[in-house]
Structure formats: C-alpha cells, structure tokens
N, C-alpha and C. Protein backbone atom coordinates (compact mmCIF):
# COMPACT_ATOMS: atom_id res chain seq x y z
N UNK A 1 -29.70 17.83 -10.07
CA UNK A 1 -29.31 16.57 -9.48
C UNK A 1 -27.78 16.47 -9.49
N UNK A 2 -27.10 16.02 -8.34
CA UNK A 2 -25.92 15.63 -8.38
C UNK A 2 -25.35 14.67 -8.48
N UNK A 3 -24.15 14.59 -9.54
CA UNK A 3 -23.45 13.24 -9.29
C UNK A 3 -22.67 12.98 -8.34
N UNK A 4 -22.81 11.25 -8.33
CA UNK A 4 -22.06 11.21 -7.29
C UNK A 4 -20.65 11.27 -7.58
N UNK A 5 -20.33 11.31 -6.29
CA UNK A 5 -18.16 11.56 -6.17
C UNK A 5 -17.68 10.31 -6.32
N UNK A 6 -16.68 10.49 -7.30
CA UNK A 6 -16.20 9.52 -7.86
C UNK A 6 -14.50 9.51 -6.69
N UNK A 7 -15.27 7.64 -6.16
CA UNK A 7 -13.85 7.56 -5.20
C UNK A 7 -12.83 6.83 -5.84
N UNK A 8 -11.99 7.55 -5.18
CA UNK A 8 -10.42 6.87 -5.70
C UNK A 8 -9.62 6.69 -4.66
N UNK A 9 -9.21 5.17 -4.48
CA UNK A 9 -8.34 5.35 -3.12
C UNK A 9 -7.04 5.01 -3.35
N UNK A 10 -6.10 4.88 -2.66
CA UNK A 10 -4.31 5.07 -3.13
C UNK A 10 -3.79 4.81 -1.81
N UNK A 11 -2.99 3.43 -1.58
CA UNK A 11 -2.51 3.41 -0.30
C UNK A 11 -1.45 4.56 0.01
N UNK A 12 -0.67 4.75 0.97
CA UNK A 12 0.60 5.62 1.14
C UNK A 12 1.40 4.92 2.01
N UNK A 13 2.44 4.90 1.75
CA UNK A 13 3.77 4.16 3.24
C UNK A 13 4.53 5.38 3.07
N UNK A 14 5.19 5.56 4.26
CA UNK A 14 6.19 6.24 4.93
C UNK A 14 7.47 5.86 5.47
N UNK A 15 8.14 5.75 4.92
CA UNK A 15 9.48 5.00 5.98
C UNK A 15 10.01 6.33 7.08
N UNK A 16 10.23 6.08 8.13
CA UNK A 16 10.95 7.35 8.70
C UNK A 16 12.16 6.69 9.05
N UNK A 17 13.22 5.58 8.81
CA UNK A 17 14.03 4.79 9.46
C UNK A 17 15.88 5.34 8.59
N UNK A 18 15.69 6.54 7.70
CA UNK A 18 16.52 6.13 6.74
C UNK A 18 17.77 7.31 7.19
N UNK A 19 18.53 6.81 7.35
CA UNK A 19 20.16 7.25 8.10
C UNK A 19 20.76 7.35 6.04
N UNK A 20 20.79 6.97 5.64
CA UNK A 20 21.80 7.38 4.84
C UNK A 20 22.13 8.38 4.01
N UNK A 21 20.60 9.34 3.57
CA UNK A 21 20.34 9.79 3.09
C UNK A 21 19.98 9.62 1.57
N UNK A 22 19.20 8.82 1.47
CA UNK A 22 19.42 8.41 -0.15
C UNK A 22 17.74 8.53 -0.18
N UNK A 23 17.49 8.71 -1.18
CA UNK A 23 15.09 9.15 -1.32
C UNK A 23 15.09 7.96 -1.84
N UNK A 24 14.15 7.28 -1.54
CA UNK A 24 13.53 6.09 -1.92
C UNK A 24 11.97 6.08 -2.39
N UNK A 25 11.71 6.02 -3.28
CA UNK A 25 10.42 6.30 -3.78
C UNK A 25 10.06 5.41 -4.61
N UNK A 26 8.64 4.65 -4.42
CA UNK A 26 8.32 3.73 -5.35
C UNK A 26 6.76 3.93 -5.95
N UNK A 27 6.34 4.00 -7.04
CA UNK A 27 4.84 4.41 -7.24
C UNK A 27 4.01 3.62 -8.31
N UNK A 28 2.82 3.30 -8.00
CA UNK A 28 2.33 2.89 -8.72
C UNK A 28 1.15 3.33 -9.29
N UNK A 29 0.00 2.96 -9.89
CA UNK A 29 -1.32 3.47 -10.26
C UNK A 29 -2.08 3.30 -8.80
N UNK A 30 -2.00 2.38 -8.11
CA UNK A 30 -2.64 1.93 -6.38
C UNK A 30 -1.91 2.32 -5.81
N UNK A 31 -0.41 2.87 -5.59
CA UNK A 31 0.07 3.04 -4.26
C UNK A 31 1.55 3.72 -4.20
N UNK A 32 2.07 4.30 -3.22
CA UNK A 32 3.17 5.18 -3.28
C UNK A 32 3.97 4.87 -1.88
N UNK A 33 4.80 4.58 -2.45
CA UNK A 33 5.74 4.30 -0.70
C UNK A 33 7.06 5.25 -1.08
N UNK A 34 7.49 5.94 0.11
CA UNK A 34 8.60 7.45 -0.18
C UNK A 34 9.27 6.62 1.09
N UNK A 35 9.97 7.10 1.39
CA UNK A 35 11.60 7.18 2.34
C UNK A 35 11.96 5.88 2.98
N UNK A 36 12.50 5.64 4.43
CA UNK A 36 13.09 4.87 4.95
C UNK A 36 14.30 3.69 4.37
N UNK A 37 14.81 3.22 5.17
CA UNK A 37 16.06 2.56 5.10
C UNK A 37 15.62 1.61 3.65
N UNK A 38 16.59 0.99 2.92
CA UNK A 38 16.54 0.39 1.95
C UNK A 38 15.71 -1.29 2.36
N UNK A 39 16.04 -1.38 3.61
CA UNK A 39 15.41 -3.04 4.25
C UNK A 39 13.80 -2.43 4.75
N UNK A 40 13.99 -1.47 4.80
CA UNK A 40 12.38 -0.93 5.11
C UNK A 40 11.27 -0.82 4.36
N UNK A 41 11.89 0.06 3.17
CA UNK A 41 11.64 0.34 1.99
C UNK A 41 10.94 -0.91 1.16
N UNK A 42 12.19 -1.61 1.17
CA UNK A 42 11.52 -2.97 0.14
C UNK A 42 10.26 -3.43 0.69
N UNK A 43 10.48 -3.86 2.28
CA UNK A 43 9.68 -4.48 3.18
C UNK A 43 8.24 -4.05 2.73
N UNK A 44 8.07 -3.19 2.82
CA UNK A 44 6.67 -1.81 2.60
C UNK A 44 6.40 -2.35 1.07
N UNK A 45 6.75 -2.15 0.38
CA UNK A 45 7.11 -2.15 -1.10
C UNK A 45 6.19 -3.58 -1.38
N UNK A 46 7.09 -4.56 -0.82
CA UNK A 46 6.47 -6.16 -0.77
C UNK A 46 5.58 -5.82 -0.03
N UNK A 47 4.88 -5.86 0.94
CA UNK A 47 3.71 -6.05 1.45
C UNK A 47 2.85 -5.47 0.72
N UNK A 48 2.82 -4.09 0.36
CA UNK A 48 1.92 -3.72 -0.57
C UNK A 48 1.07 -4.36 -1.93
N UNK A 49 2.50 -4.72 -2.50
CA UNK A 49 2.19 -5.87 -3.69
C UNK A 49 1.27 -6.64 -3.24
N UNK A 50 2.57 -7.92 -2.33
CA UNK A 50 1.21 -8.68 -1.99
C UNK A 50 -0.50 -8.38 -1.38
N UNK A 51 -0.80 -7.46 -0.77
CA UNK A 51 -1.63 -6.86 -0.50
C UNK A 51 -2.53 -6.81 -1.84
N UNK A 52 -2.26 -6.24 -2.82
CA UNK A 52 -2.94 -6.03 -4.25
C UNK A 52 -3.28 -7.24 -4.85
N UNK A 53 -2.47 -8.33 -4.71
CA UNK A 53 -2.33 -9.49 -5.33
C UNK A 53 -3.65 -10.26 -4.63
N UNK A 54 -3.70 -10.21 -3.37
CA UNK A 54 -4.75 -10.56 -2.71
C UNK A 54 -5.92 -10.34 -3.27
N UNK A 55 -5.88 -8.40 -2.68
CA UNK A 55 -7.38 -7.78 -3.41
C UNK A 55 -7.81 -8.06 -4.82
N UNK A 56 -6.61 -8.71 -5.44
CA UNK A 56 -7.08 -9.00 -6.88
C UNK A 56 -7.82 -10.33 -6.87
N UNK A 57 -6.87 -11.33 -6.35
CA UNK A 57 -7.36 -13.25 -6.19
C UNK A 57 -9.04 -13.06 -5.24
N UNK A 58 -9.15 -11.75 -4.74
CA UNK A 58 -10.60 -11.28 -3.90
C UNK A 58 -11.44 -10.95 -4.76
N UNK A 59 -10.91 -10.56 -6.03
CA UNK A 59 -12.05 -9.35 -6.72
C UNK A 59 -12.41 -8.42 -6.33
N UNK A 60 -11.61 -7.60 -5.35
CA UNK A 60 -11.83 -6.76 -4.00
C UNK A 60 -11.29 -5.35 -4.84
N UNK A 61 -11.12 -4.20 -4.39
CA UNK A 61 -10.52 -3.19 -4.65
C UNK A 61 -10.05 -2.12 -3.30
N UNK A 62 -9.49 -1.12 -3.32
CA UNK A 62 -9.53 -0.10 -2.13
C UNK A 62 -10.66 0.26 -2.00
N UNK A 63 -11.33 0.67 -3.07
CA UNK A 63 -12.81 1.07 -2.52
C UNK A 63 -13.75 0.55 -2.18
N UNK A 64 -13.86 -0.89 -2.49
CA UNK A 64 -15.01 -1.54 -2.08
C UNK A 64 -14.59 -2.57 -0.66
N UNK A 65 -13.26 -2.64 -0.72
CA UNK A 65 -12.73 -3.90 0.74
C UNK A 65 -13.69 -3.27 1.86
N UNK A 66 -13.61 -3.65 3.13
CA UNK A 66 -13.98 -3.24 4.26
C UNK A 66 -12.63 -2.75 4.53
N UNK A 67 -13.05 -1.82 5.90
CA UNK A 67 -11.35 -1.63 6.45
C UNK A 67 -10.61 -2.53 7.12
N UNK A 68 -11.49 -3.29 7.98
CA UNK A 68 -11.43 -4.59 8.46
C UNK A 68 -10.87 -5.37 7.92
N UNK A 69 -11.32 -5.77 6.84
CA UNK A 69 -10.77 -6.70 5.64
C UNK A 69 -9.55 -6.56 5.11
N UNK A 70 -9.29 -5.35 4.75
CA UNK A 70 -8.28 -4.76 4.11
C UNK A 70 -7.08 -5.07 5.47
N UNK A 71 -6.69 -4.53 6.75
CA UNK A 71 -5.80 -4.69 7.92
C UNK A 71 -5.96 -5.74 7.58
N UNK A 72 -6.60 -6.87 7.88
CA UNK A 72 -5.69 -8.49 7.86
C UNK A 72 -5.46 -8.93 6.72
N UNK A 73 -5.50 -8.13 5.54
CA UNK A 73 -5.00 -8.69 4.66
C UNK A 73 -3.37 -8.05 4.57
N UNK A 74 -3.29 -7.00 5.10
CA UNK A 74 -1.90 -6.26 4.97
C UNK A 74 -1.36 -7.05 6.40
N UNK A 75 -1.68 -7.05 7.47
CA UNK A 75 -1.01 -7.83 8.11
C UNK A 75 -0.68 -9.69 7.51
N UNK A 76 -1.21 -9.99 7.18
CA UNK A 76 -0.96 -11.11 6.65
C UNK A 76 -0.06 -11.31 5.21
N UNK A 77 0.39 -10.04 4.83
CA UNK A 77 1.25 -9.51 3.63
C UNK A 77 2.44 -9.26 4.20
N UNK A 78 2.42 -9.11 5.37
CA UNK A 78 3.76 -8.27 5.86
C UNK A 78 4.62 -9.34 6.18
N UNK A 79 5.60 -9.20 5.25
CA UNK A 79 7.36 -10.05 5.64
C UNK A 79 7.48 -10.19 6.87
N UNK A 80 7.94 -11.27 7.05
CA UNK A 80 8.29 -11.66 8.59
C UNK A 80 10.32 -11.13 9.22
C-alpha cells in the first residue's frame, strides 16, 4: 500500500524590473520573492504577506485554498 504524497506548496515572485543591479531576495517558510527593482520588490513582498494574513484570518492554507480563491485574494492584496 502506498502513502500518500505529502503536499507542500510555496508561493514564488519574480521581479524582472531591476536596472541597478543589486539581488533582492526575501524568504520565508511559505514563500520566496528574488529580483526586481526595490519599489517592485517590496510591492511583491507586501502582497504576499498580506495574502498569508488572509489565508490565516481564512483558516485556509496553499494547499487546501481553491485556485480561484487564492487569485482574488492576491489580487485584493496587491498595493495600489
């Protein structure tokens, strides 16, 4: 008999915006955001949080949200 696969999910951001050359990397146990401009960077950075903060006030997780669920909650995270 097999067990089952144990899921683990981990958001990722990407900045591609970053002229100065400086690595920007931020990581957590949920999530990893690497490059782009420093106003980008954060931007990503904050939404993510809030994003978690949500799935938390949800009782929600990456693995159990819908995907559905999960997009309007990151759109609705994202700095204006």
């Amino acid at each position: 008999m097999q067990r089952p696969s144990k899921t683990n999910a981990h958001l990722f951001g990407v900045g591609l915006d970053n002229a100065d050359g400086h690595k920007r990397i931020t990581r957590s146990e949920r999530f990893a955001i690497v490059g782009g401009s420093e106003e980008t960077h954060g931007r990503m950075t904050e939404t993510v949080m809030k994003t978690f903060e949500t799935l938390d006030r949800r009782g929600k997780t990456l693995e159990n949200v819908e995907k559905s669920e999960l997009s309007d909650i990151i759109k609705e995270s994202t700095p204006v």
